[in-house]
N, C-alpha and C. Protein backbone atom coordinates (compact mmCIF):
# COMPACT_ATOMS: atom_id res chain seq x y z
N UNK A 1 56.93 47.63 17.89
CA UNK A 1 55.63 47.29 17.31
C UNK A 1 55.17 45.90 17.76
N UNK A 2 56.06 44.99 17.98
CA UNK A 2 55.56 43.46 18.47
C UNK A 2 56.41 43.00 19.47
N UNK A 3 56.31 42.41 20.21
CA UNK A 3 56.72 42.49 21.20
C UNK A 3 56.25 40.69 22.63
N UNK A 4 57.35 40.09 22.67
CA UNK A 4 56.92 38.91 23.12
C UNK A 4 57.66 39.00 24.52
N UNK A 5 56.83 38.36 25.85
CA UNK A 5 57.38 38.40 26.72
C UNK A 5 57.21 36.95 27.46
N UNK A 6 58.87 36.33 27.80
CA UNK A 6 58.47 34.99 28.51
C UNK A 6 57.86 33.91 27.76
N UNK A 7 58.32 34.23 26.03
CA UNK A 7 57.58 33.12 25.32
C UNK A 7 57.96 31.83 25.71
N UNK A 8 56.95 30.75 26.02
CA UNK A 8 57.37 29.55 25.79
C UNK A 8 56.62 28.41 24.83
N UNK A 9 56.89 27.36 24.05
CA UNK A 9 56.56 26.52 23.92
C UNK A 9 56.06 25.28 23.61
N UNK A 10 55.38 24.32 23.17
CA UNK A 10 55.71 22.76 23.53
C UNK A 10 55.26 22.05 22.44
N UNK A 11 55.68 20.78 22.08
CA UNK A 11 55.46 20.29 21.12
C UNK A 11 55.49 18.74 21.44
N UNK A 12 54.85 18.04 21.49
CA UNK A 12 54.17 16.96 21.88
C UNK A 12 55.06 16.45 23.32
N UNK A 13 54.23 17.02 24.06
CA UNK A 13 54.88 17.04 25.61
C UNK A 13 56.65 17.39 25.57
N UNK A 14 57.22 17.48 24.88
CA UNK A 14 58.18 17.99 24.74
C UNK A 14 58.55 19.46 24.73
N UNK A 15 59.42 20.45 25.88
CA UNK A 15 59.49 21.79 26.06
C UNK A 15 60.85 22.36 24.82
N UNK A 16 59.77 23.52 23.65
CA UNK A 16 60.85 23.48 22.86
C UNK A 16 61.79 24.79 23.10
N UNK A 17 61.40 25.72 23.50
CA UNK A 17 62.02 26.92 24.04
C UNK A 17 60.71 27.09 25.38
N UNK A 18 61.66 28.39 25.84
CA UNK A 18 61.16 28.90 27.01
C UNK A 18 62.10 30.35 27.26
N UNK A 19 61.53 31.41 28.13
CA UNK A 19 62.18 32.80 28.50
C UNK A 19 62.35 33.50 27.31
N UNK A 20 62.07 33.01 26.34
CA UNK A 20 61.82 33.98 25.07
C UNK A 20 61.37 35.57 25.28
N UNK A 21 62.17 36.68 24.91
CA UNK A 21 61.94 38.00 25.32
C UNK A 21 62.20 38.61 24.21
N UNK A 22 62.05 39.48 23.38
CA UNK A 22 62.10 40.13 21.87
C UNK A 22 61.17 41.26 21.77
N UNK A 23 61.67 42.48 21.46
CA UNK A 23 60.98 43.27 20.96
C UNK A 23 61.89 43.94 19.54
N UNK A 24 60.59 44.31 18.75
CA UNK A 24 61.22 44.12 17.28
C UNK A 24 60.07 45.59 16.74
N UNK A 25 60.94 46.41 16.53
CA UNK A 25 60.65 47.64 16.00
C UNK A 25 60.62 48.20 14.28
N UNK A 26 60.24 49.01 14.25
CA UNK A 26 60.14 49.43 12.71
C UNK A 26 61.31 49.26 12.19
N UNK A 27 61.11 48.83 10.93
CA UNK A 27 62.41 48.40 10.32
C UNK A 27 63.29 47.75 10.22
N UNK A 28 62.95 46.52 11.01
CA UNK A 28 64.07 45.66 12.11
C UNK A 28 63.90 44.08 10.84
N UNK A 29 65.10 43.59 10.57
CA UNK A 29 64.94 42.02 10.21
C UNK A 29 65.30 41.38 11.47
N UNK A 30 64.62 40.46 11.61
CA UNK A 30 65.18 39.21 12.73
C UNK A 30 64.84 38.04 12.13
N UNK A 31 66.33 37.13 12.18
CA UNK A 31 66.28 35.49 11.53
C UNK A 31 66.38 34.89 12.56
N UNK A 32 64.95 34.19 12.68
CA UNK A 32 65.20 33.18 13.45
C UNK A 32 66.09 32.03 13.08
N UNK A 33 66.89 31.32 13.95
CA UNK A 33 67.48 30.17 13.98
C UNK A 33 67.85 29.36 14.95
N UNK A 34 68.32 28.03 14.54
CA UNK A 34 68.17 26.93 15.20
C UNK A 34 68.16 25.72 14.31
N UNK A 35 68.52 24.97 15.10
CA UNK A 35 69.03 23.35 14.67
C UNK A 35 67.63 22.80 14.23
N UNK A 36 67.07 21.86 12.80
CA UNK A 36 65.89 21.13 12.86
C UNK A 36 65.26 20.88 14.72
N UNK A 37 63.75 21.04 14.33
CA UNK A 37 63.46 20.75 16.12
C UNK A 37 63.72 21.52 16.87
N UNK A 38 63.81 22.92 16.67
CA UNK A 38 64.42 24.16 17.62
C UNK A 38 62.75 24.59 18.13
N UNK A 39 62.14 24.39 17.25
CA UNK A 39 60.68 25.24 17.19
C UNK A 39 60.88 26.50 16.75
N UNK A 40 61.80 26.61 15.31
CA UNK A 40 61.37 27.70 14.46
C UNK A 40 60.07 28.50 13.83
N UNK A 41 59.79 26.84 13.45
CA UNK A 41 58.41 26.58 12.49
C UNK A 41 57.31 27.25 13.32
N UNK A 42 57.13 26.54 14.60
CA UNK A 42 56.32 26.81 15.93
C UNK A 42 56.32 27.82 16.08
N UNK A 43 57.18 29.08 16.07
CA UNK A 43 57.57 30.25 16.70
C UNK A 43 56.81 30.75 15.64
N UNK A 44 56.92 30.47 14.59
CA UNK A 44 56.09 31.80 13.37
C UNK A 44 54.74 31.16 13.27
N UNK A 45 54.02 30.07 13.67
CA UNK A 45 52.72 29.83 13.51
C UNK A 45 52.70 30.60 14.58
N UNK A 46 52.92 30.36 15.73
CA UNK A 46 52.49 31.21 17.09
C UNK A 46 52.47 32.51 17.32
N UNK A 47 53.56 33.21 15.85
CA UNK A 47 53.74 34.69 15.84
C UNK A 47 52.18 35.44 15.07
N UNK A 48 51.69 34.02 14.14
CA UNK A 48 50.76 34.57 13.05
C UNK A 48 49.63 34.08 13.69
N UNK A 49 49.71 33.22 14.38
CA UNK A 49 48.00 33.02 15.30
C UNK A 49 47.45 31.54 14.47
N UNK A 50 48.51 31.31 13.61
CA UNK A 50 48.14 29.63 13.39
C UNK A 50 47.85 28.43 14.49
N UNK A 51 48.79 29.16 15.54
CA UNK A 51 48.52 28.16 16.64
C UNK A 51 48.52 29.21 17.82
N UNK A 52 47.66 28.85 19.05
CA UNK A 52 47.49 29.36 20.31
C UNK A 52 48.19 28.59 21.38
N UNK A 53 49.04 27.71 21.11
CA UNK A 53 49.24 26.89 22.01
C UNK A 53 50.85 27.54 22.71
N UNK A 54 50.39 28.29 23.31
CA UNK A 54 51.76 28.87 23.45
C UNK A 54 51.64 29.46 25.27
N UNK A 55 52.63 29.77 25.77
CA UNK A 55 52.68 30.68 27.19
C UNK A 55 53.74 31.72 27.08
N UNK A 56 52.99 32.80 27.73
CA UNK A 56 53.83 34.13 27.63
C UNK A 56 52.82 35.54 26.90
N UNK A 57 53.30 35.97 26.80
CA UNK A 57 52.50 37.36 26.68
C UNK A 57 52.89 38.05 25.31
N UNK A 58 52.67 38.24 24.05
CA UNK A 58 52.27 38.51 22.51
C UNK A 58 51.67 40.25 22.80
N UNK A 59 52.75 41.08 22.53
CA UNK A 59 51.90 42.51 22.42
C UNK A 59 51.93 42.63 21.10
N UNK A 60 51.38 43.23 20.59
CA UNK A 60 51.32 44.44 19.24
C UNK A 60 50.47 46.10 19.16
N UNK A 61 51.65 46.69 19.01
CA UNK A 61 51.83 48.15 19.13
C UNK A 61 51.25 48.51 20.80
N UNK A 62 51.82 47.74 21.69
CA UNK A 62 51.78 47.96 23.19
C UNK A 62 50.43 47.07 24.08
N UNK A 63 49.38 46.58 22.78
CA UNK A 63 48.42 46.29 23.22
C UNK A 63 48.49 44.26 23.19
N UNK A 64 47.80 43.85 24.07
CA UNK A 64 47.67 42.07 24.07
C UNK A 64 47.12 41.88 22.98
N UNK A 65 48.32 40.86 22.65
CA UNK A 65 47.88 40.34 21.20
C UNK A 65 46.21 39.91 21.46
N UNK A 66 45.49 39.22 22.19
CA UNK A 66 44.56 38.79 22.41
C UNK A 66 43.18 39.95 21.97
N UNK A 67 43.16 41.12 22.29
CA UNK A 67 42.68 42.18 21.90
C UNK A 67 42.85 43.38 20.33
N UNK A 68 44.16 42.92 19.98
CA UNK A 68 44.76 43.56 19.45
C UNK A 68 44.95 42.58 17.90
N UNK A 69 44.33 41.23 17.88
CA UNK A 69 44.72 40.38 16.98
C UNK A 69 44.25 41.06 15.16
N UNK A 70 42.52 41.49 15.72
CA UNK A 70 41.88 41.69 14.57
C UNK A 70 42.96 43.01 13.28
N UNK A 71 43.43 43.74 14.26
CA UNK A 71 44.67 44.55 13.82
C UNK A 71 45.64 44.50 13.06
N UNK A 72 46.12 43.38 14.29
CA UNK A 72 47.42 42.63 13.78
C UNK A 72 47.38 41.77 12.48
N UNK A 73 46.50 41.35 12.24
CA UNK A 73 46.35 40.23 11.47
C UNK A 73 45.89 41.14 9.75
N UNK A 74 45.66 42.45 10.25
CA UNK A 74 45.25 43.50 8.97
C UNK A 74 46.83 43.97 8.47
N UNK A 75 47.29 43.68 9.15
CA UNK A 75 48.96 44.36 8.68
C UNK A 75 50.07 43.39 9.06
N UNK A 76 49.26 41.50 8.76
CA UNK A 76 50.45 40.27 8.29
C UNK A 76 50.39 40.20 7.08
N UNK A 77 51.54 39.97 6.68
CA UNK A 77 51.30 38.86 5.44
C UNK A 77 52.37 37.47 6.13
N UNK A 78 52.01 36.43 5.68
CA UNK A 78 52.65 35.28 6.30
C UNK A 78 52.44 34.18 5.38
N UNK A 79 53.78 34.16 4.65
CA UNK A 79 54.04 32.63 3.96
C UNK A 79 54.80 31.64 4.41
N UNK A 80 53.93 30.62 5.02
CA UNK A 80 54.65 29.45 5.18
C UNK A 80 55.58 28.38 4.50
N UNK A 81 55.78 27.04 5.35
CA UNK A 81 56.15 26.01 4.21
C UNK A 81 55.47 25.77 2.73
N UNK A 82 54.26 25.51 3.35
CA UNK A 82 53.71 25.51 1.56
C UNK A 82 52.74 26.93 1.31
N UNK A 83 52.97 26.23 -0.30
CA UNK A 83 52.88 27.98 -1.08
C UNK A 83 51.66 28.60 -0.92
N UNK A 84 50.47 27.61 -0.47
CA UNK A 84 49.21 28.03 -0.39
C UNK A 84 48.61 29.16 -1.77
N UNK A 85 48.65 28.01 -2.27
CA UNK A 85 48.67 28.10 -3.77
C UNK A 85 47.19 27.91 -4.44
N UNK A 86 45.90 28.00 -5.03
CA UNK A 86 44.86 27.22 -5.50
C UNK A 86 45.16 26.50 -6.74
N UNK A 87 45.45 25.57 -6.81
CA UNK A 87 46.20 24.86 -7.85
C UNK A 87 45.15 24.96 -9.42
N UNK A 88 43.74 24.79 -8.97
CA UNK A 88 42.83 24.93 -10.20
C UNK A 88 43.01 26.27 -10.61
N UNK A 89 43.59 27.33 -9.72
CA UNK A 89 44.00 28.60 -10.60
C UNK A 89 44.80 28.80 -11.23
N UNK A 90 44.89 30.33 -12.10
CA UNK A 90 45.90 30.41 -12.37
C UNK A 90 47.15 31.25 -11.94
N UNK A 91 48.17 31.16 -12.13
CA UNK A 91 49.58 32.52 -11.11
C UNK A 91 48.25 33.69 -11.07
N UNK A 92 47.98 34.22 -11.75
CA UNK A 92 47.01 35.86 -12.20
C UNK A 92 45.67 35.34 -11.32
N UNK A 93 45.11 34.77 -11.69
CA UNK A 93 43.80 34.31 -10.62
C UNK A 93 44.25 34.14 -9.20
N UNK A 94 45.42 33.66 -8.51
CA UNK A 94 45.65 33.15 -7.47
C UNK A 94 45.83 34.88 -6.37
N UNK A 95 46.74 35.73 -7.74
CA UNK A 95 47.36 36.95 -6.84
C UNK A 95 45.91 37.91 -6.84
N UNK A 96 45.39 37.63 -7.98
CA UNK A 96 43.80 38.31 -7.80
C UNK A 96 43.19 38.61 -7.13
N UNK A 97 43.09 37.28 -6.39
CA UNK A 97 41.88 36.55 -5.38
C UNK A 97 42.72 37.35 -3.79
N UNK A 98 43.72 37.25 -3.83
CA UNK A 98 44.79 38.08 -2.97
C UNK A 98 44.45 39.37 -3.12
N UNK A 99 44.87 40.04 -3.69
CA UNK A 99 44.10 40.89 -3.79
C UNK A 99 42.65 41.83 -3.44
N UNK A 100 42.14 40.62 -3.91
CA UNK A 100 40.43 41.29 -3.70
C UNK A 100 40.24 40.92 -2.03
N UNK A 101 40.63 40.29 -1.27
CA UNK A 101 40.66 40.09 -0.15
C UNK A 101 40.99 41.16 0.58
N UNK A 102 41.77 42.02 0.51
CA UNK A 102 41.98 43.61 0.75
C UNK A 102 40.74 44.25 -0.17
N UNK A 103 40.01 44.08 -1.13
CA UNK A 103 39.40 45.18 -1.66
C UNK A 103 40.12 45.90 -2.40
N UNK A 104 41.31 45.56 -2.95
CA UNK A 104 41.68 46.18 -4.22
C UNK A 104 41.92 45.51 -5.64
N UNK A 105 42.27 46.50 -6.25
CA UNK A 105 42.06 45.66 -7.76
C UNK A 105 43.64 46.09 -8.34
N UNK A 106 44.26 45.08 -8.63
CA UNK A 106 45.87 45.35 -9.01
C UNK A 106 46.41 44.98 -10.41
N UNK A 107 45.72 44.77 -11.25
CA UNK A 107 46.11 44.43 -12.51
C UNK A 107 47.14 44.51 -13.40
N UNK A 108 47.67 45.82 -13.23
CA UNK A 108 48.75 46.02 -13.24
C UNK A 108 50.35 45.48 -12.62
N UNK A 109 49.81 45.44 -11.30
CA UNK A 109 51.27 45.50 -10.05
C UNK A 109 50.59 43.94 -9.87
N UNK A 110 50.13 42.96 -10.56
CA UNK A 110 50.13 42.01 -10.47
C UNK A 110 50.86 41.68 -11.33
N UNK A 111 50.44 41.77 -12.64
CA UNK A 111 51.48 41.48 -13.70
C UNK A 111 53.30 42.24 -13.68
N UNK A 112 53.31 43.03 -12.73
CA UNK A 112 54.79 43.74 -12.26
C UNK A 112 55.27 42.05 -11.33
N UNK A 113 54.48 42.14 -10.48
CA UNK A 113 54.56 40.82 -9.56
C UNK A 113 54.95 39.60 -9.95
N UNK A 114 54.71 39.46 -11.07
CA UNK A 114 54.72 37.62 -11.62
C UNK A 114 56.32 37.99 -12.51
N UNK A 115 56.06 39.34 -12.93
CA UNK A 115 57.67 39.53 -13.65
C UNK A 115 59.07 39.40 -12.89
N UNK A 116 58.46 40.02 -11.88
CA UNK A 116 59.67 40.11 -10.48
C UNK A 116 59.78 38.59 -10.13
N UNK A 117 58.89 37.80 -10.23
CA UNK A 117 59.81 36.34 -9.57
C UNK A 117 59.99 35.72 -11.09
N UNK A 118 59.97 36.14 -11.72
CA UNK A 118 60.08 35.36 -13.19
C UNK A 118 59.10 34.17 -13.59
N UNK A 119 58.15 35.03 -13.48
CA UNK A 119 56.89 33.84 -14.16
C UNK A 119 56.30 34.57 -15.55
N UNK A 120 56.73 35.16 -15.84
CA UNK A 120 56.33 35.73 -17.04
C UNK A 120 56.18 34.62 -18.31
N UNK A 121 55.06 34.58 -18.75
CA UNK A 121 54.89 33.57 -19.73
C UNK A 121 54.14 32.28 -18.77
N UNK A 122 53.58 32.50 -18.04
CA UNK A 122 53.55 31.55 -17.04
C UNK A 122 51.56 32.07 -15.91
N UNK A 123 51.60 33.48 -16.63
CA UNK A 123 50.02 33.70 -15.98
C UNK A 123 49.19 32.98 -16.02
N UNK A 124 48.70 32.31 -17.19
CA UNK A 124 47.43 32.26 -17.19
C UNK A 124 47.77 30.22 -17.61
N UNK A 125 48.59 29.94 -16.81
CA UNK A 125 48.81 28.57 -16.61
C UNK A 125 48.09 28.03 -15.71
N UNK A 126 47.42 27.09 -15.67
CA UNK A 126 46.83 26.61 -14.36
C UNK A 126 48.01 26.16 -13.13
N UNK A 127 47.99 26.47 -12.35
CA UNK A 127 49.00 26.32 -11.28
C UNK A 127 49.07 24.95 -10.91
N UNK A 128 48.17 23.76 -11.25
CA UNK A 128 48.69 22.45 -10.99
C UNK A 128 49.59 21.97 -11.96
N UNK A 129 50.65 22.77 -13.26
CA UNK A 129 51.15 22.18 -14.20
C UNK A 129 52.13 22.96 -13.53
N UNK A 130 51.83 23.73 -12.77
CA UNK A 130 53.90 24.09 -12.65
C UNK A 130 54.66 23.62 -11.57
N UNK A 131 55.66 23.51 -11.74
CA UNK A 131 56.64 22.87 -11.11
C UNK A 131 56.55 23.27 -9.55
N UNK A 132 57.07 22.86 -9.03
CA UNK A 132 57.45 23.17 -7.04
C UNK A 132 57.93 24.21 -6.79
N UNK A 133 59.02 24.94 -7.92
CA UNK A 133 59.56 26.20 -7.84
C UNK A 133 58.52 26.83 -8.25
N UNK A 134 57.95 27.11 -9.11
CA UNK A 134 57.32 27.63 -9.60
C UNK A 134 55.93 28.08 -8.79
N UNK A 135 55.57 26.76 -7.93
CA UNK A 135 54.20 27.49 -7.05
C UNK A 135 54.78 28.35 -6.11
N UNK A 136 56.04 28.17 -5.36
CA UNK A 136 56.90 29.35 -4.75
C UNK A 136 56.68 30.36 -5.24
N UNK A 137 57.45 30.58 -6.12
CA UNK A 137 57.14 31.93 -6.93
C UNK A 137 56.10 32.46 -7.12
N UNK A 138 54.86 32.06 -6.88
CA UNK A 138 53.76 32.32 -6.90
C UNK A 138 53.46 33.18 -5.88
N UNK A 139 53.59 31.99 -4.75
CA UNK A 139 53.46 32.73 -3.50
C UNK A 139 53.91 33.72 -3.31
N UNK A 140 55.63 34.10 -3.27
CA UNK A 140 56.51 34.88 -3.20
C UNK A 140 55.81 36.12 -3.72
N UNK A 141 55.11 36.08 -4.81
CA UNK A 141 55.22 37.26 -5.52
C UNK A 141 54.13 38.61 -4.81
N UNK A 142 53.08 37.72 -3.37
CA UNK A 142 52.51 38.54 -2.45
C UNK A 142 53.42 39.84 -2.27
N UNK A 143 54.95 39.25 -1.85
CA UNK A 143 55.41 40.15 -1.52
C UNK A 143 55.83 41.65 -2.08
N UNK A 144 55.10 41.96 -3.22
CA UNK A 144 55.49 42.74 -4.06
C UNK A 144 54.04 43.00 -4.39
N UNK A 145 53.14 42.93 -3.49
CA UNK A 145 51.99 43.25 -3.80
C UNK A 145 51.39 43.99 -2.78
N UNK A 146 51.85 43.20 -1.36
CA UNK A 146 51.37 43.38 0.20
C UNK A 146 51.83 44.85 0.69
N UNK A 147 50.71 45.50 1.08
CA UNK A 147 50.83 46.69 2.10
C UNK A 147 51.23 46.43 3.37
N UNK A 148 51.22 45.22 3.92
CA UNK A 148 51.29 45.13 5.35
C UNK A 148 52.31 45.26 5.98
N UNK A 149 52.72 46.28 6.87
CA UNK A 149 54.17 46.23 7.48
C UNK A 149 54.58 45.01 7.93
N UNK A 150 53.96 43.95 8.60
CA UNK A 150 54.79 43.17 9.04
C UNK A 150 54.83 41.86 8.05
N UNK A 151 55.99 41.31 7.49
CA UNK A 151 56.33 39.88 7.17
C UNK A 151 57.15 38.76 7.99
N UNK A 152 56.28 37.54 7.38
CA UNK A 152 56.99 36.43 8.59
C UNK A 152 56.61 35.64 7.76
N UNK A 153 58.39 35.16 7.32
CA UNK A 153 58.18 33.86 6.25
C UNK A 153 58.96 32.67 7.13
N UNK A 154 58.41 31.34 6.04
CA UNK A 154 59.37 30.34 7.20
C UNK A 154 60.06 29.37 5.49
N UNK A 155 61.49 29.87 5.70
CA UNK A 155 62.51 29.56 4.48
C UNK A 155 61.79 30.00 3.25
N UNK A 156 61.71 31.39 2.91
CA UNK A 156 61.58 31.76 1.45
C UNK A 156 61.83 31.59 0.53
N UNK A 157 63.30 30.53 0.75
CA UNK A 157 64.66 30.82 -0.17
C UNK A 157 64.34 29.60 -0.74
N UNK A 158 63.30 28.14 -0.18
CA UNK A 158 63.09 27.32 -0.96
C UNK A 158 62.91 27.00 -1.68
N UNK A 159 63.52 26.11 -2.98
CA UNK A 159 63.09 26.00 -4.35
C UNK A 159 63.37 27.09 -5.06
N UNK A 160 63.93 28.42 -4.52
CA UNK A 160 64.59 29.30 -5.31
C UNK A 160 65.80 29.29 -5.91
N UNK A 161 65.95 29.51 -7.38
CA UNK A 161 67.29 29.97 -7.87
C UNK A 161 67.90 31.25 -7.27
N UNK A 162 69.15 30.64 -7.49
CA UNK A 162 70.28 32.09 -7.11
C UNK A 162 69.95 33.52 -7.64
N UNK A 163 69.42 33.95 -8.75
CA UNK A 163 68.81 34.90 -9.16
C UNK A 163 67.49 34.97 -8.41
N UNK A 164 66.86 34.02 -8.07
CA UNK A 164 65.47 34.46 -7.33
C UNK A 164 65.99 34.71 -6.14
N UNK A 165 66.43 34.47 -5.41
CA UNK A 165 67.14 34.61 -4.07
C UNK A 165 67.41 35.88 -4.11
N UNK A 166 68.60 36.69 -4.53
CA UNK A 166 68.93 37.63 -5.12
C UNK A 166 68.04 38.65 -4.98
N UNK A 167 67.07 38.59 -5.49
CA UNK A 167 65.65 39.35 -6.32
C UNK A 167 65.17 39.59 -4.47
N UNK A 168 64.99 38.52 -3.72
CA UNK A 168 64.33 38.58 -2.82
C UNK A 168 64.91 39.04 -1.33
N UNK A 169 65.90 39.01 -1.58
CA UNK A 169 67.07 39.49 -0.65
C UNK A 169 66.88 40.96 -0.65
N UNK A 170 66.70 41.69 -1.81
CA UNK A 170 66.82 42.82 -2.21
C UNK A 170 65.21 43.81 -1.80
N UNK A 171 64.47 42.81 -2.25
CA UNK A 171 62.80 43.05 -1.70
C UNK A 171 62.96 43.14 -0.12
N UNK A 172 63.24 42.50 0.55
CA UNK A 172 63.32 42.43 1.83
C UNK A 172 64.01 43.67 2.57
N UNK A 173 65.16 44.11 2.21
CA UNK A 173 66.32 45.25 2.22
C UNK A 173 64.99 46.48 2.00
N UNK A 174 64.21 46.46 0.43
CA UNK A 174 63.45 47.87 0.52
C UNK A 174 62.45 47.62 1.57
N UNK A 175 61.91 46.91 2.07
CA UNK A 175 60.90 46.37 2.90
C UNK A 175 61.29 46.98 4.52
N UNK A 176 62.16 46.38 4.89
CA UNK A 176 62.85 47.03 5.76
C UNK A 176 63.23 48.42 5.67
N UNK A 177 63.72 49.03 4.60
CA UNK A 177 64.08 50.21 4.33
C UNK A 177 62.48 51.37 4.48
N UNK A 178 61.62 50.87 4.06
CA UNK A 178 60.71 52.02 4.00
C UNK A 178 59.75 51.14 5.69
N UNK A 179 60.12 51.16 6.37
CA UNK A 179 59.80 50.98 7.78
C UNK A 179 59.21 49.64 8.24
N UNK A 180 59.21 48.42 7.39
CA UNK A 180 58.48 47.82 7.40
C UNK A 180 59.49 46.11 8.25
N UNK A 181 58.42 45.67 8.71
CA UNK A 181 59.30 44.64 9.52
C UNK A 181 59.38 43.18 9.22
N UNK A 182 60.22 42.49 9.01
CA UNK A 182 60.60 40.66 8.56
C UNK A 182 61.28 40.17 9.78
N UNK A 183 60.22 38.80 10.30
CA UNK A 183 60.76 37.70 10.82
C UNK A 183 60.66 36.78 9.74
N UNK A 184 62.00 35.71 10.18
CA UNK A 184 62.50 35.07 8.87
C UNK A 184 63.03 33.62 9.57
N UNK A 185 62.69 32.93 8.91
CA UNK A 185 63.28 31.72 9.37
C UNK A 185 64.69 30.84 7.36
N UNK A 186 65.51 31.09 8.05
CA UNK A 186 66.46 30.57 6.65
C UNK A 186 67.68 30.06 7.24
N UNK A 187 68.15 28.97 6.42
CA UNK A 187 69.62 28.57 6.47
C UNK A 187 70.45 29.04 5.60
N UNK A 188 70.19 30.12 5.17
CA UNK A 188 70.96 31.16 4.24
C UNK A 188 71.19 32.33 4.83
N UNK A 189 72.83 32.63 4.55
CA UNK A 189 72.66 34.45 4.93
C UNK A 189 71.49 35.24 4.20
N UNK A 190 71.32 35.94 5.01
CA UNK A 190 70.37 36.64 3.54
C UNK A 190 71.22 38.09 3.74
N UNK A 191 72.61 38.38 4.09
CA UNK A 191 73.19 38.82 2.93
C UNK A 191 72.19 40.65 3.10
N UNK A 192 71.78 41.14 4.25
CA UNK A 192 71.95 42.46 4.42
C UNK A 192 71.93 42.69 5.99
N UNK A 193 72.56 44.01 5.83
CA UNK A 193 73.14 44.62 7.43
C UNK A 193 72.12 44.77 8.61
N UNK A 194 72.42 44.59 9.52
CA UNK A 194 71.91 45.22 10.23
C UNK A 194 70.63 44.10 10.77
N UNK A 195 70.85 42.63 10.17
CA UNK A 195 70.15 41.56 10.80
C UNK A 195 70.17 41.44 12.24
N UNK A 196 69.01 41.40 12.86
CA UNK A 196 69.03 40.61 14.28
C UNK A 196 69.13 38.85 14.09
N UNK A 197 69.95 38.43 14.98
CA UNK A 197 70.09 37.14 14.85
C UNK A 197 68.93 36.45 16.06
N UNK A 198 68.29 35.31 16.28
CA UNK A 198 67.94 34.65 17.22
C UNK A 198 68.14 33.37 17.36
N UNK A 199 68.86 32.59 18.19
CA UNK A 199 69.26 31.49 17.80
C UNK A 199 68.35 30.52 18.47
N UNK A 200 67.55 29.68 18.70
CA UNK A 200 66.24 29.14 19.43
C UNK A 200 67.20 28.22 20.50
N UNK A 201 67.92 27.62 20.25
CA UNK A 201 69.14 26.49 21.03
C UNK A 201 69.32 27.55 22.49
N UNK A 202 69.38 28.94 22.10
CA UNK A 202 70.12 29.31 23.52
C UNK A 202 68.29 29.34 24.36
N UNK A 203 67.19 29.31 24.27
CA UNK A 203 66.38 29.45 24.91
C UNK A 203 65.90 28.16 25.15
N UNK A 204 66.45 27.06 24.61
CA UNK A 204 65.70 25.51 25.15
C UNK A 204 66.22 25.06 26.31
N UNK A 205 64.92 24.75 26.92
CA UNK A 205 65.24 24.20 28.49
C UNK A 205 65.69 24.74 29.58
N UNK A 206 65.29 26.71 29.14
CA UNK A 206 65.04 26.74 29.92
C UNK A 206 64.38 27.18 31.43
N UNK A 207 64.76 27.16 32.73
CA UNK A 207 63.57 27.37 33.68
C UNK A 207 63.07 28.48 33.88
């Protein structure tokens, strides 16, 4: 389904990978990894179209990403470092507004959503009073909302408790299980089979 050929690249005149080759099919986890400065971070803005600054060739479902983006971008979901959160909202207003952005109305499997990361008691809080974990969880809880086959998070596991971890490890497993695909950036096992590993160190520097 996605598919990169000859990825390379750069970060303030500095070359951070290069010969990057990956194709990643239904159902597939792949964790990216690498040492701070590998261009993890880089690799998933460049996977989600945050950044263009890249060389090499981006297919999805056989076609150039370049043609093929408006598509692609209908079947991401992509949580970054921060939670991208509206802080004057609230958890329930924030997944809402998520929501209605697809054109649906979830009222229900929203409030399923806020239970699953354990915000319960915690809806109709304005999101600038909760804690750092807590706007995580916010975010997180897309994932239990999102139709889109493909996910690409960068360290999920942040600010999570061992029970939230847990919870999300397990989301990921059915995610994968009913055909659906995760690039992942973590310094945690995440602890199910059948991971592709990528380590960014073996592709720096080179020619």
């Amino acid at each position: 389904m996605l598919r990169l050929h000859e990825l390379a690249c750069e970060r303030d005149g500095r070359l951070l990978f290069c010969g990057l080759n990956l194709a990643v099919s239904a159902g597939e986890i792949v964790q990216i990894q690498g040492p701070n400065g590998s261009g993890k971070t880089t690799l998933l803005r460049v996977l989600t179209g945050v950044s263009g600054d890249y060389q090499g060739r981006i297919e999805w479902r056989g076609e150039a990403m370049q043609s093929a983006r408006l598509d692609y971008h209908r079947n991401l979901l992509y949580i970054g470092h921060q939670p991208a959160v509206k802080r004057s909202l609230t958890p329930e207003e924030n997944l809402a507004w998520y929501c209605g952005l697809a054109g649906e109305e979830k009222r229900e499997q929203i409030e399923a959503a806020l239970a699953a990361v354990d915000l319960v008691g915690y809806e109709d809080v304005p999101s600038y009073r909760l804690s750092a974990g807590q706007l995580r969880r916010v975010a997180l809880a897309r994932l239990y909302l999102s139709r889109a086959p493909v996910w690409i998070l960068d360290e999920p596991f942040t600010a999570i408790d061992y029970q939230g971890v847990d919870k999300l490890r397990a989301q990921f497993g059915r995610h994968a299980a009913a055909g659906g695909i995760l690039i992942v950036t973590t310094h945690q096992d995440l602890g199910i089979e059948g991971v592709r590993m990528v380590n960014l160190q073996e592709y720096a520097g080179r020619d």
